[in-house]
N, C-alpha and C. Protein backbone atom coordinates (compact mmCIF):
# COMPACT_ATOMS: atom_id res chain seq x y z
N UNK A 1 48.80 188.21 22.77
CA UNK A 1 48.70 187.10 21.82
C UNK A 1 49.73 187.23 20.71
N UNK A 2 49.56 188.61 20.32
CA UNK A 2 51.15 188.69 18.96
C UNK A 2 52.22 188.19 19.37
N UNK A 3 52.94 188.67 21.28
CA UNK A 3 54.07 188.54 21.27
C UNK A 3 54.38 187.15 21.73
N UNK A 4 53.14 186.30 21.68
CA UNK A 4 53.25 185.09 21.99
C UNK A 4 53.51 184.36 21.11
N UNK A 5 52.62 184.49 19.74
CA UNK A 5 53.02 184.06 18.41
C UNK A 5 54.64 184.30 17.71
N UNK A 6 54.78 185.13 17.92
CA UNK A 6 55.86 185.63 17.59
C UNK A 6 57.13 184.62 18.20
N UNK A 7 56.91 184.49 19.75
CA UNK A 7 57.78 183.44 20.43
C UNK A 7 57.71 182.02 20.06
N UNK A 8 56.68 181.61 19.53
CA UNK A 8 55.62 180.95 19.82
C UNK A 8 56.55 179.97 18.18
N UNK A 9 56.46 180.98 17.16
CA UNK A 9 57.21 180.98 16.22
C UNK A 9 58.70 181.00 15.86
N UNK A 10 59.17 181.53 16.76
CA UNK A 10 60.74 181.40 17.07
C UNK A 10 61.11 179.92 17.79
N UNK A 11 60.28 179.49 18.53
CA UNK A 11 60.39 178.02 18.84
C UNK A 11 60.63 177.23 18.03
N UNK A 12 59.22 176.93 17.40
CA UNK A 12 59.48 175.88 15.78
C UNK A 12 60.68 176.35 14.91
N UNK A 13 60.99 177.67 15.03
CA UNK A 13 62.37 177.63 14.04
C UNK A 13 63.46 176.80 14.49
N UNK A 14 63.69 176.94 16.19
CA UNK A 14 64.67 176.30 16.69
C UNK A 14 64.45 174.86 16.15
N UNK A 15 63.70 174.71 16.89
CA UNK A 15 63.18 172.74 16.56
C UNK A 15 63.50 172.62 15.08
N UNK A 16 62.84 173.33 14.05
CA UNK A 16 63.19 172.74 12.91
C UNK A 16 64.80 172.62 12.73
N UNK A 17 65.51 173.66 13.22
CA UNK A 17 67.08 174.05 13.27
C UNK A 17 67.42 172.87 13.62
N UNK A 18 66.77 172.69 14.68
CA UNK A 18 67.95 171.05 15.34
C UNK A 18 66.90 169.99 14.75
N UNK A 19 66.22 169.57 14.55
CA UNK A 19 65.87 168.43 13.40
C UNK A 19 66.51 167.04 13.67
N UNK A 20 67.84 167.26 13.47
CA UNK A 20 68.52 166.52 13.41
C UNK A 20 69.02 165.55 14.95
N UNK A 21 68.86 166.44 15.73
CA UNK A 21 68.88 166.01 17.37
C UNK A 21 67.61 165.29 17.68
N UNK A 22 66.30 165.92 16.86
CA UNK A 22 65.02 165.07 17.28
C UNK A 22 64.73 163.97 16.17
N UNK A 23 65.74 163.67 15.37
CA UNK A 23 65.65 162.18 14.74
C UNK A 23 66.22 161.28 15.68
N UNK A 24 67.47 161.51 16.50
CA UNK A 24 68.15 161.11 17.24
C UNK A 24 67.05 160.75 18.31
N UNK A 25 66.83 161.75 18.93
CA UNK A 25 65.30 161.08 19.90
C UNK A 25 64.43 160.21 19.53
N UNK A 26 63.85 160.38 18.22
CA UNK A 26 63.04 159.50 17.89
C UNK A 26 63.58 158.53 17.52
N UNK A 27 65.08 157.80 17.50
CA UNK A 27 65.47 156.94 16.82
C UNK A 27 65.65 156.08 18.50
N UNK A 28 66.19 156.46 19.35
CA UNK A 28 66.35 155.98 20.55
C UNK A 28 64.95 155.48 21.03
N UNK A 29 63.47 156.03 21.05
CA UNK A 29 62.31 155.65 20.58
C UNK A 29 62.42 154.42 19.83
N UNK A 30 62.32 154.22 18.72
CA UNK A 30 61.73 152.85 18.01
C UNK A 30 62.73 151.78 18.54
N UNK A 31 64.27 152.48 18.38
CA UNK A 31 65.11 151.38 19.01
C UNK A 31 64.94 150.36 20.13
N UNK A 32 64.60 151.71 21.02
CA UNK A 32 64.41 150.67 22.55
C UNK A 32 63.05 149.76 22.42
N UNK A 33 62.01 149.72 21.85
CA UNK A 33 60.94 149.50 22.05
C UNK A 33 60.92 148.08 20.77
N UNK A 34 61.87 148.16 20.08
CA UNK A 34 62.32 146.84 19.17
C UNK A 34 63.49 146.03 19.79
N UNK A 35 64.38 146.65 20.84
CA UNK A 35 64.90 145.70 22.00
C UNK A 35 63.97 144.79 22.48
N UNK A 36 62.97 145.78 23.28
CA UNK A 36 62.32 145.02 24.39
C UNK A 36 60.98 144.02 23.55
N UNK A 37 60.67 144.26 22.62
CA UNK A 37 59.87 143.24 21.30
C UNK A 37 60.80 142.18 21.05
N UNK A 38 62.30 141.82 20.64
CA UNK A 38 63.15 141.42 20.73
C UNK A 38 63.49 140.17 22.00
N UNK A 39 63.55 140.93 23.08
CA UNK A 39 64.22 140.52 23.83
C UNK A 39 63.15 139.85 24.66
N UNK A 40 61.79 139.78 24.23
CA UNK A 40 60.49 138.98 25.26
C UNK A 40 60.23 138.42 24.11
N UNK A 41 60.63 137.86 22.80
CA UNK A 41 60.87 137.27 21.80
C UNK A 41 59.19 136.73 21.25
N UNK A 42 59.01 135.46 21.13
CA UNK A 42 57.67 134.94 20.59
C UNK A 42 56.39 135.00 21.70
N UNK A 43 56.57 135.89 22.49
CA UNK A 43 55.74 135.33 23.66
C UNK A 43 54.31 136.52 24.01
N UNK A 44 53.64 135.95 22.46
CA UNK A 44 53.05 137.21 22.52
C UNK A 44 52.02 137.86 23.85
N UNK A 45 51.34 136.65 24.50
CA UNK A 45 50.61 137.13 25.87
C UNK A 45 51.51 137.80 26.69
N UNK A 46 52.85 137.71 26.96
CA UNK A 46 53.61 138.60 27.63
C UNK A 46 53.88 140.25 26.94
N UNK A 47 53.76 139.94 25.87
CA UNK A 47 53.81 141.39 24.72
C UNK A 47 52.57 141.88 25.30
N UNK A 48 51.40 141.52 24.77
CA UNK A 48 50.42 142.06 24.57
C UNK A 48 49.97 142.64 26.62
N UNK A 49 50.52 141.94 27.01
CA UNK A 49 50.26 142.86 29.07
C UNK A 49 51.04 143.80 29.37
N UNK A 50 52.56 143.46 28.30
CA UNK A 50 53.40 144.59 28.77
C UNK A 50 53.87 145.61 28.08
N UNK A 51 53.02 145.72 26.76
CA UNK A 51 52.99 146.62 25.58
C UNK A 51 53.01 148.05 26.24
N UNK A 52 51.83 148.29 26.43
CA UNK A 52 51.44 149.65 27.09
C UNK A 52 51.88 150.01 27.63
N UNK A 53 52.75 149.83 28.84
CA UNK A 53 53.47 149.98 30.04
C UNK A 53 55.18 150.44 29.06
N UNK A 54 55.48 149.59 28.25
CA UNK A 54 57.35 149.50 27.78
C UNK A 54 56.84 151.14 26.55
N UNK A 55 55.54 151.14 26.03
CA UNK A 55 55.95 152.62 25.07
C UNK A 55 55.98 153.87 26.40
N UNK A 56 54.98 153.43 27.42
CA UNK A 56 54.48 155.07 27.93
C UNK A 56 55.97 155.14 28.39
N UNK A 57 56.63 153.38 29.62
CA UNK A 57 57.86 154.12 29.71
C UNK A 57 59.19 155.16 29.08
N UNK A 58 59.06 153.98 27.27
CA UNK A 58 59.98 154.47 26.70
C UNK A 58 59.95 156.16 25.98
N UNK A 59 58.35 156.70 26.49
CA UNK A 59 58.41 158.00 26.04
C UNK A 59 58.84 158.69 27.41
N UNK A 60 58.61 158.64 28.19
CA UNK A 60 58.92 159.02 29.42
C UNK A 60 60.22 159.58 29.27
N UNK A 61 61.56 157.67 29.08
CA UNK A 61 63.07 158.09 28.73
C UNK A 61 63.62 159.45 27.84
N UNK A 62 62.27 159.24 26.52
CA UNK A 62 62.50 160.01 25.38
C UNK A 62 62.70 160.97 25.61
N UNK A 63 61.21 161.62 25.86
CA UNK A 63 61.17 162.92 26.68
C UNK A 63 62.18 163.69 27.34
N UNK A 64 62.47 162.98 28.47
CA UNK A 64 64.08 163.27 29.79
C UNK A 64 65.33 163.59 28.70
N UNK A 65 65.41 162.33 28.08
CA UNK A 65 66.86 162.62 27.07
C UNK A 65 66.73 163.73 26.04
N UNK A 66 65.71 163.83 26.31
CA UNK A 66 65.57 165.27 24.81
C UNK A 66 65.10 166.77 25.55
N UNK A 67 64.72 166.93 26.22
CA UNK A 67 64.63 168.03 26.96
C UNK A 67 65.00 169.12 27.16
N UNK A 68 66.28 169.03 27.38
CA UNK A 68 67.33 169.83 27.33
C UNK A 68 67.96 170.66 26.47
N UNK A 69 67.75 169.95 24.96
CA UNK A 69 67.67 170.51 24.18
C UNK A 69 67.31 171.86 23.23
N UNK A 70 65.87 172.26 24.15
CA UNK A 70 64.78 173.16 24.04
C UNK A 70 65.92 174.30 24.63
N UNK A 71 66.31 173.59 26.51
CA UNK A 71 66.25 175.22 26.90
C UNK A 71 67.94 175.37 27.05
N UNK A 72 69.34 174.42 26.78
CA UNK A 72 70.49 174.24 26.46
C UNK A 72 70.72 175.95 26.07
N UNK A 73 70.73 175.64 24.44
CA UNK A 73 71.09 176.51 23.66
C UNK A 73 71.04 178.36 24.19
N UNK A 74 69.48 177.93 24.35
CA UNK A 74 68.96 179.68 25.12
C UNK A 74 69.77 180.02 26.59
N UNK A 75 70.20 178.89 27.32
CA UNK A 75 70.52 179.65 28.24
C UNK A 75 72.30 179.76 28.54
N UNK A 76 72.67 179.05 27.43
CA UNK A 76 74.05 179.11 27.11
C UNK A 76 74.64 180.64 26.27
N UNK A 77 73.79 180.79 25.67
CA UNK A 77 73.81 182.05 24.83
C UNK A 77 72.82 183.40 25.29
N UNK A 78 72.55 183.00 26.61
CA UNK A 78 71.81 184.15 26.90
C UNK A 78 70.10 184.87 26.73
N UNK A 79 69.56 183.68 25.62
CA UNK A 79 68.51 184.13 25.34
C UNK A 79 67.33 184.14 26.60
N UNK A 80 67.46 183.44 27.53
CA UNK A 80 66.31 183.17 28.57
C UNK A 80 66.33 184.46 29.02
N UNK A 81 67.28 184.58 29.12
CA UNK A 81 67.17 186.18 29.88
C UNK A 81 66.78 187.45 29.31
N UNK A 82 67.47 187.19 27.89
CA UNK A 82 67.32 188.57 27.01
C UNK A 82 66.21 188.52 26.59
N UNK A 83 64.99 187.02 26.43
CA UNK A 83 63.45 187.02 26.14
C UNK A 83 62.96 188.00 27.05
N UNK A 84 62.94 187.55 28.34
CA UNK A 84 62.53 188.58 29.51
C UNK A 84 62.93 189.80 29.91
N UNK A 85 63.81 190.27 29.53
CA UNK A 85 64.21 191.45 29.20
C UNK A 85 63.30 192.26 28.52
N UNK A 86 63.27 191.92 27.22
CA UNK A 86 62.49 192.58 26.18
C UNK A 86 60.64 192.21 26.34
N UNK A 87 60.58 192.13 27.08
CA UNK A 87 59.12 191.84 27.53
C UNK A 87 58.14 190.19 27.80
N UNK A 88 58.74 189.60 27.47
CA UNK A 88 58.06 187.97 26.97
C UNK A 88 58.39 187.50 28.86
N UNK A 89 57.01 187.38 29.22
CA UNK A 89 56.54 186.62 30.87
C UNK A 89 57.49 184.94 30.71
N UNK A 90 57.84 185.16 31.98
CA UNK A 90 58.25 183.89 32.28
C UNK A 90 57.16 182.43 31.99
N UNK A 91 55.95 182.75 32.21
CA UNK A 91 55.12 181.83 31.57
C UNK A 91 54.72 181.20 30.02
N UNK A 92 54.69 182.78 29.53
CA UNK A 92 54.90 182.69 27.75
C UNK A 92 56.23 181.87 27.70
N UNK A 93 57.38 182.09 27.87
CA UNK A 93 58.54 181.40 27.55
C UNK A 93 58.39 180.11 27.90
N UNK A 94 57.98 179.58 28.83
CA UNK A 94 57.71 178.13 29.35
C UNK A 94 56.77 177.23 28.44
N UNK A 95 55.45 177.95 28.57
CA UNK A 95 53.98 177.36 27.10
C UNK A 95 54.75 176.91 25.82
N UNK A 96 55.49 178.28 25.68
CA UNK A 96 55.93 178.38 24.14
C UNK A 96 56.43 176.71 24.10
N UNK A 97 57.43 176.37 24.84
CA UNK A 97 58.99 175.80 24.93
C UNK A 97 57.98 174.38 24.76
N UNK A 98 57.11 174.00 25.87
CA UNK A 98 56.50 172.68 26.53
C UNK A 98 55.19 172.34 24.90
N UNK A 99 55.01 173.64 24.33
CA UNK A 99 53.99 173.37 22.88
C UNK A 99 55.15 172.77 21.75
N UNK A 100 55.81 173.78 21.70
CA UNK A 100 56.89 172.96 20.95
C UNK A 100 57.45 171.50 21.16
N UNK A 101 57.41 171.01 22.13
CA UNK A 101 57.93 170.48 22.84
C UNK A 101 56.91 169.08 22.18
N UNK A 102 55.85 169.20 22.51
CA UNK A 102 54.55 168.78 21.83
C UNK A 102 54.65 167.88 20.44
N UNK A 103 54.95 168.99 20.02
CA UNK A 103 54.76 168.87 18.36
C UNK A 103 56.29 168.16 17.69
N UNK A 104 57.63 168.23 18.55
CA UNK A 104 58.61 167.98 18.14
C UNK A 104 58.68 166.30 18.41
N UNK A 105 58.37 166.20 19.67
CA UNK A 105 58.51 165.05 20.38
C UNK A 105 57.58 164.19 20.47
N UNK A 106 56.49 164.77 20.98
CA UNK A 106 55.38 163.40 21.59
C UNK A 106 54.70 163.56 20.26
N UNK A 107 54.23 163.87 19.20
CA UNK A 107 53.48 163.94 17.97
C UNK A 107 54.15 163.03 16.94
N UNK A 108 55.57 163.29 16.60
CA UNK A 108 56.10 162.06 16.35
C UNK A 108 56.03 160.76 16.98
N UNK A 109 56.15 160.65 18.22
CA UNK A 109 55.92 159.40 18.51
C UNK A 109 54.80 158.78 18.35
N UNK A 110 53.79 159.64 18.44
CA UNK A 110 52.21 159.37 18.42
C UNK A 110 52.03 158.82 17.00
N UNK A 111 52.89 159.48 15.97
CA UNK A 111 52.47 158.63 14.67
C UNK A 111 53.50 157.12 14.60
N UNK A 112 54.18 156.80 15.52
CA UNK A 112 54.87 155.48 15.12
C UNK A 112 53.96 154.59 16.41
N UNK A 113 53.11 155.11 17.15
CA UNK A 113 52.68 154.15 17.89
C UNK A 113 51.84 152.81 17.52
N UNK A 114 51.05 153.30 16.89
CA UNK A 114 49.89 152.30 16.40
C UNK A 114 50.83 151.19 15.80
N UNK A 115 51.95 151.69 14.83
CA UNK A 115 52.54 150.34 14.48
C UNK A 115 53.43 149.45 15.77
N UNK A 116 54.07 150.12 16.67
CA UNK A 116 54.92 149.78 17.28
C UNK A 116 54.30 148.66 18.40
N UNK A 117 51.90 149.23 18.17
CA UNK A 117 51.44 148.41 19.25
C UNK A 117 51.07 147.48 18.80
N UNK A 118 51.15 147.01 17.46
CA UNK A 118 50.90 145.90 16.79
C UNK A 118 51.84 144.96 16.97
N UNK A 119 53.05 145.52 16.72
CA UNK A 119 54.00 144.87 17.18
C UNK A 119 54.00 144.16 18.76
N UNK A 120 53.59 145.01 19.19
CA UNK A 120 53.26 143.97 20.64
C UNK A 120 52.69 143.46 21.27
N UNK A 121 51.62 143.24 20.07
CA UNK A 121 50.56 142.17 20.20
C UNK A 121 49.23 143.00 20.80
N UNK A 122 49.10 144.28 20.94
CA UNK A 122 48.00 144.76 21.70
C UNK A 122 46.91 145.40 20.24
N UNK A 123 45.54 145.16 20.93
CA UNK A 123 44.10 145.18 19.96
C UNK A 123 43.83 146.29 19.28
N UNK A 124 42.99 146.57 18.00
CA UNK A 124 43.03 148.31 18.00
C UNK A 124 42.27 149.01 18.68
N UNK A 125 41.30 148.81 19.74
CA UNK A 125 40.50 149.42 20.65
C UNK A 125 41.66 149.56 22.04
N UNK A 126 42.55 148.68 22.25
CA UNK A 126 43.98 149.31 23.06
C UNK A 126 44.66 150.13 23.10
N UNK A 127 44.81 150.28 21.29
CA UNK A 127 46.01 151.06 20.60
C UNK A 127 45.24 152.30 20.47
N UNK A 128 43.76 152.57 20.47
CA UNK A 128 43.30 154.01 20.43
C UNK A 128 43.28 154.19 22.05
N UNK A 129 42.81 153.57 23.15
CA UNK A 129 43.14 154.02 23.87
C UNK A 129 44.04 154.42 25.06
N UNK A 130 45.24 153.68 24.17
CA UNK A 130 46.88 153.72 24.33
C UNK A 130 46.94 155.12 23.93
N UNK A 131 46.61 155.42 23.05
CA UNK A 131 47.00 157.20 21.72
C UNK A 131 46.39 158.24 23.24
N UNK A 132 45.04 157.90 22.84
CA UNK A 132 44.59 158.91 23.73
C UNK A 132 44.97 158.64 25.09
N UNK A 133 45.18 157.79 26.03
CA UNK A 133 46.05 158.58 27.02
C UNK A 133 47.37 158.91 27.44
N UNK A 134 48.09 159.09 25.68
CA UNK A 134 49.21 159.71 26.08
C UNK A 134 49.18 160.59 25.60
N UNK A 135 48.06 161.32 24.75
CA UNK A 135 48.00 162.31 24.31
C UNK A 135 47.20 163.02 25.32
N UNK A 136 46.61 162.69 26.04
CA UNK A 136 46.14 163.37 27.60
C UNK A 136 46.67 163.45 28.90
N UNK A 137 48.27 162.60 28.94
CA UNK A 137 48.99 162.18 30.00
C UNK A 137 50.42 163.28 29.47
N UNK A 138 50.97 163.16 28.25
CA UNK A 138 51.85 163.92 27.86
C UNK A 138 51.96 165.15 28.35
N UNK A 139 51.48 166.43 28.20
CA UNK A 139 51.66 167.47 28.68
C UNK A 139 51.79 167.99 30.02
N UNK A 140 51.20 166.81 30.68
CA UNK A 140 52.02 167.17 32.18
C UNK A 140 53.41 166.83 32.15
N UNK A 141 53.77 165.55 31.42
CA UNK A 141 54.86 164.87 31.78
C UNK A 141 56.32 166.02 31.12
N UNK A 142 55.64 166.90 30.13
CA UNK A 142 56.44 167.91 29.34
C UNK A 142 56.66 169.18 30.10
N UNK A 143 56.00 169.37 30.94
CA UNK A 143 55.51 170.40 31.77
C UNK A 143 56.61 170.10 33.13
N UNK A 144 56.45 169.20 34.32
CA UNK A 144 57.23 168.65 34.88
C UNK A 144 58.53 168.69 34.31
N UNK A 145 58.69 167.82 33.21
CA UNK A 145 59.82 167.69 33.01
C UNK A 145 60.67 169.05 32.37
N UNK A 146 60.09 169.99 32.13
CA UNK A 146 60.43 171.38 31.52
C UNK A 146 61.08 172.25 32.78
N UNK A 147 60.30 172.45 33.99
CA UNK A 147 60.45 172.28 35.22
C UNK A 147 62.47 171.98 35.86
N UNK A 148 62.04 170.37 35.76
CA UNK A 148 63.18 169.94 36.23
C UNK A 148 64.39 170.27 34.94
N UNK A 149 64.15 170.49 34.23
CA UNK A 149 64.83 170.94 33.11
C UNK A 149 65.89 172.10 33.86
N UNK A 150 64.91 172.84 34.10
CA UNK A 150 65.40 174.63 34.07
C UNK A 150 66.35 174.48 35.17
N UNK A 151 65.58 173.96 36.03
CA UNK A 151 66.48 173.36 37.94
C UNK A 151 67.84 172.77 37.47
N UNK A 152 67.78 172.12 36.42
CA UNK A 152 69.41 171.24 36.39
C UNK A 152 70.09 171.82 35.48
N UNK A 153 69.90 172.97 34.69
CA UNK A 153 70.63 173.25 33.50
C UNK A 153 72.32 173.54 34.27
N UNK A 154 72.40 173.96 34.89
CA UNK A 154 74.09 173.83 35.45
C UNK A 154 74.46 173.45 36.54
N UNK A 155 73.91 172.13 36.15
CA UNK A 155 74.50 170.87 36.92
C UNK A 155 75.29 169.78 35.62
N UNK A 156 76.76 169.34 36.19
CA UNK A 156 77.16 169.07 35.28
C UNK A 156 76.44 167.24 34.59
N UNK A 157 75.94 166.59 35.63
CA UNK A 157 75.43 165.38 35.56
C UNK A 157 73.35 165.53 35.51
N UNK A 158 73.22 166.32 34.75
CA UNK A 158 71.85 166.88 34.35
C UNK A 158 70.63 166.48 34.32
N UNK A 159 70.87 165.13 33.62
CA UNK A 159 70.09 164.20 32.92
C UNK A 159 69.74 163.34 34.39
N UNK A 160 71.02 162.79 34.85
CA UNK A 160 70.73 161.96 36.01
C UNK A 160 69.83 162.37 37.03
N UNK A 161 70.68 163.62 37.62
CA UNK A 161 69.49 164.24 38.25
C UNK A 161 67.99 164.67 38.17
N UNK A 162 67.73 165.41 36.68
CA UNK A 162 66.35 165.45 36.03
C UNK A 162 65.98 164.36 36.13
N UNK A 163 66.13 163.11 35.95
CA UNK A 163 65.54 161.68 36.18
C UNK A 163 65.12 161.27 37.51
N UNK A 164 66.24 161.89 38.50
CA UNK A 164 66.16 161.80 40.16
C UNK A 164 64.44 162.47 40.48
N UNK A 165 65.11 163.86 40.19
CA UNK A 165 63.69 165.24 40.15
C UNK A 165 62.03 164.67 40.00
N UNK A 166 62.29 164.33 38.54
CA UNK A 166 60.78 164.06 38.09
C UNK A 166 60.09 162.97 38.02
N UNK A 167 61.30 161.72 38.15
CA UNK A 167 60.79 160.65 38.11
C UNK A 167 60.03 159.89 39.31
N UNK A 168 59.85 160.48 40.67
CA UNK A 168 58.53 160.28 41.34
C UNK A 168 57.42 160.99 41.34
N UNK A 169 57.46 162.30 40.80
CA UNK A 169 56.39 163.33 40.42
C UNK A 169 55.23 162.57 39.48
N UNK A 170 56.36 161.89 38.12
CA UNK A 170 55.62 161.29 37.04
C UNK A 170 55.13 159.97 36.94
N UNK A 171 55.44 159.44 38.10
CA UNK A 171 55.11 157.97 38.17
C UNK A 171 53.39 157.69 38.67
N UNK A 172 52.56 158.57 38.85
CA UNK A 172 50.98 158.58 39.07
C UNK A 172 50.51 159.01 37.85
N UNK A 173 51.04 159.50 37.02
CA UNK A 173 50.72 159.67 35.17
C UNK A 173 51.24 158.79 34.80
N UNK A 174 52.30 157.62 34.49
CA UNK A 174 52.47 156.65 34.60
C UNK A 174 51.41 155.30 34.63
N UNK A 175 51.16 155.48 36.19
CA UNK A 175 50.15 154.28 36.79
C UNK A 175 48.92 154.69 35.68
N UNK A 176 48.17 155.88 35.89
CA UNK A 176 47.10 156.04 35.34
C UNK A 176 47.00 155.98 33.62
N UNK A 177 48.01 156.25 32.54
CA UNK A 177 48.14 155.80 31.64
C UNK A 177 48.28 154.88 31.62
N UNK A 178 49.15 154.02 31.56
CA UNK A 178 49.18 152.20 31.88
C UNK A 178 47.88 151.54 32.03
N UNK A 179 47.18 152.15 33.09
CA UNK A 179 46.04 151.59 34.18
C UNK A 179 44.93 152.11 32.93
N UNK A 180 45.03 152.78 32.19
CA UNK A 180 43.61 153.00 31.27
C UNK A 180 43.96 151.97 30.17
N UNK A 181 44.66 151.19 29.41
CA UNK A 181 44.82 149.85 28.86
C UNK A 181 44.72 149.17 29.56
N UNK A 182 45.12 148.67 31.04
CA UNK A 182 44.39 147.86 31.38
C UNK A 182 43.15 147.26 31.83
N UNK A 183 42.53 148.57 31.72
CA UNK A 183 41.22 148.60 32.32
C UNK A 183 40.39 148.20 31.33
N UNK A 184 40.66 148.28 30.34
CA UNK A 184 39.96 148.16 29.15
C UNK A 184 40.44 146.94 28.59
N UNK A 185 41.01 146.02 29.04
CA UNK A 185 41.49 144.61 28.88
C UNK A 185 40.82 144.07 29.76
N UNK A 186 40.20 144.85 31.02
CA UNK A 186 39.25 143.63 32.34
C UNK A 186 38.09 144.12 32.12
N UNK A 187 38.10 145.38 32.74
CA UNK A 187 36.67 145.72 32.70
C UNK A 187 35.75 146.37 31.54
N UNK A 188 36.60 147.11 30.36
CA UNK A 188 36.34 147.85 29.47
C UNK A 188 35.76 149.23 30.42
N UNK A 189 36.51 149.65 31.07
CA UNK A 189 36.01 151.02 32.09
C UNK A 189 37.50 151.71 32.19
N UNK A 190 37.71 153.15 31.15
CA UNK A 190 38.81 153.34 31.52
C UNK A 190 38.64 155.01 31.37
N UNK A 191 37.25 155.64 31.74
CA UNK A 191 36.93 156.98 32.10
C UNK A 191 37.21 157.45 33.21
N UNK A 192 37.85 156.82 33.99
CA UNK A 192 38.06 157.13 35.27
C UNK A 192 39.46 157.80 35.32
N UNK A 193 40.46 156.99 34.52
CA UNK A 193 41.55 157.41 34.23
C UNK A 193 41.38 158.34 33.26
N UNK A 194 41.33 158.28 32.57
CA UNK A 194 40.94 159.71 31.38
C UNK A 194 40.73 161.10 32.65
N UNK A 195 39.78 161.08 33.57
CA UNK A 195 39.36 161.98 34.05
C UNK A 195 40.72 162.13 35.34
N UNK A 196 41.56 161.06 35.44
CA UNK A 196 42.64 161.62 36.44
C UNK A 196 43.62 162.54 35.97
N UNK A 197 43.69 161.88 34.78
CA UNK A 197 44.84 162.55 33.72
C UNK A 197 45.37 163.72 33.40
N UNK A 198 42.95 164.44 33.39
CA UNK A 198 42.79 165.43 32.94
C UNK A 198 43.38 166.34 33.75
N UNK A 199 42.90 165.91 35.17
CA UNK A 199 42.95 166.49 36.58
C UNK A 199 44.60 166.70 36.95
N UNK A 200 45.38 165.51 36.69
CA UNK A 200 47.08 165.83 36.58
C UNK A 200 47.23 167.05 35.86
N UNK A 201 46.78 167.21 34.81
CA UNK A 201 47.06 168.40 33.69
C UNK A 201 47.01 169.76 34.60
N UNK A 202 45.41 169.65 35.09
CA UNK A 202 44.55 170.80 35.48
C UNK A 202 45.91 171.45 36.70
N UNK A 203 46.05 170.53 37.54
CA UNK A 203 47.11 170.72 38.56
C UNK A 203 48.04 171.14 38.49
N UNK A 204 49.21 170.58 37.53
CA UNK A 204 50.57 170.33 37.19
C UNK A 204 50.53 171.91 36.52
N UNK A 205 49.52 172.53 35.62
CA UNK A 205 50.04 173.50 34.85
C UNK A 205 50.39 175.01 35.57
N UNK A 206 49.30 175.61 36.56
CA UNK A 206 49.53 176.44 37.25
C UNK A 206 51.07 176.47 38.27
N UNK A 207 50.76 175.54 38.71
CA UNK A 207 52.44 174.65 39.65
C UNK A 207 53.57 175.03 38.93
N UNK A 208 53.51 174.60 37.60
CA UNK A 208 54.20 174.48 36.93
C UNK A 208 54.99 175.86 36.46
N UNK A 209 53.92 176.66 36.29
CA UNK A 209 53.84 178.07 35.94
C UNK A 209 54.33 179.01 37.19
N UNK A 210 53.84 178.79 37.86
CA UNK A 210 54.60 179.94 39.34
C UNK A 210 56.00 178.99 39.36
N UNK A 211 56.16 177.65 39.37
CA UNK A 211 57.20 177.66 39.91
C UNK A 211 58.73 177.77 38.91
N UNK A 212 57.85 177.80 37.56
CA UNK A 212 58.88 178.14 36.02
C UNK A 212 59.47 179.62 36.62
N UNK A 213 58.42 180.50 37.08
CA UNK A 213 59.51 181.45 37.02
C UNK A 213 60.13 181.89 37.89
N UNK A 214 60.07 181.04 39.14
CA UNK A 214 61.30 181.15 39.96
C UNK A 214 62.40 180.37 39.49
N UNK A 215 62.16 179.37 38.85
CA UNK A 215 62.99 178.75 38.04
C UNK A 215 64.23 179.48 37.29
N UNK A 216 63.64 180.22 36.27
CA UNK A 216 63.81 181.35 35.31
C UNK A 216 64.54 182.28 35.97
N UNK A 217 63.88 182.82 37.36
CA UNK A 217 65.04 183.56 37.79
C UNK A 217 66.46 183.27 38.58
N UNK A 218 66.35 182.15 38.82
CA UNK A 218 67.42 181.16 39.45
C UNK A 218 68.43 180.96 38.38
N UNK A 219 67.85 180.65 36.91
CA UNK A 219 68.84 180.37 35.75
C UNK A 219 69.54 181.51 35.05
N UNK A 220 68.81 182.61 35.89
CA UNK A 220 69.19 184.01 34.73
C UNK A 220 69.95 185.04 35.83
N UNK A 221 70.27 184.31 37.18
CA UNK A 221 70.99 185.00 38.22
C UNK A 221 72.84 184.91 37.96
């Protein structure tokens, strides 16, 4: 647990370090999502069906374009390796990266949502359960995408490919986020999804974990 904290803590230093890269994310965030408010103009019944669907996508984008960021630096300079070296499990290094990851990325967004769903015409019994299932859908999608992260770091077209990688993995967290606002626009029944979500999580993390550190050793060969 110390030497987890310890990592755990060296993370948030990074993140706070680059700061400035995750305004940039979050700015590509509100941007796109005031395009597409924009660009479906006064038409609010079309807002309000396709609200839910244009944020989970546009965190999705967010996510992918910012990613890299986390594990760039460390494995350009050596640190992925020299963590594991000095004792820190290929799994600790992964948690650490995907918590941070958390708190840098999807937590910010989580506080501009509620306004951004007003903006698109959706109810506040939507907009809470818009929050909560991306705050129950997120960590797989960070997890995955942490994943395809490690797989493309030296590939020179990165991003494209990470998009190739994860973007059919993530498209059933997708449906089922989406699908819990809508459910609750027909039927008001959207425990079902909540409980798939959970179950993506439950799945995705072990997976995620054996296959990080073959990952890890692929990037540190």
């Amino acid at each position: 647990m110390k030497n987890f904290s310890a990592l755990f803590y060296r993370e948030m230093f990074i993140g706070i370090k680059n700061s400035g890269n995750l305004m940039i994310s979050l700015s590509f965030f509100l941007i796109s999502i005031i395009i597409f408010i924009l660009s479906l103009g006064p038409n609010t019944e079309m807002l309000s069906k396709t609200g839910s669907a244009i944020i989970w996508a546009t965190i999705l984008f967010t996510v992918i374009l910012s990613s890299e960021q986390f594990f760039f630096k460390d494995f350009l300079d050596g640190s992925l390796k020299e963590l594991q070296i000095i004792g820190y499990s290929p799994e600790s290094i992964i948690i650490s990266k995907v918590s941070v990851m958390w708190i840098f990325l999807i937590l910010p967004l989580l506080l501009f949502t509620p306004l951004l769903s007003l903006m698109l015409q959706l109810q506040s019994d939507e907009i809470i359960i818009l929050i909560f299932s991306i705050i129950l859908g997120s960590p797989s999608i960070l997890l995955i995408t942490s994943i395809g992260t490690l797989l493309t770091l030296q590939s020179k077209n990165n991003k494209v490919l990470l998009l190739i990688l994860v973007y059919p993995i993530i498209v059933p967290i997708l449906i089922f986020g989406v699908g819990s606002v809508k459910l609750s626009q027909s039927i008001n029944d959207n425990e079902s999804n909540f409980l798939v979500l959970i179950a993506i999580f439950l799945i995705t993390l072990p997976i995620t974990l054996i296959s990080g550190r073959y990952a890890l050793k692929e990037v540190n060969k």
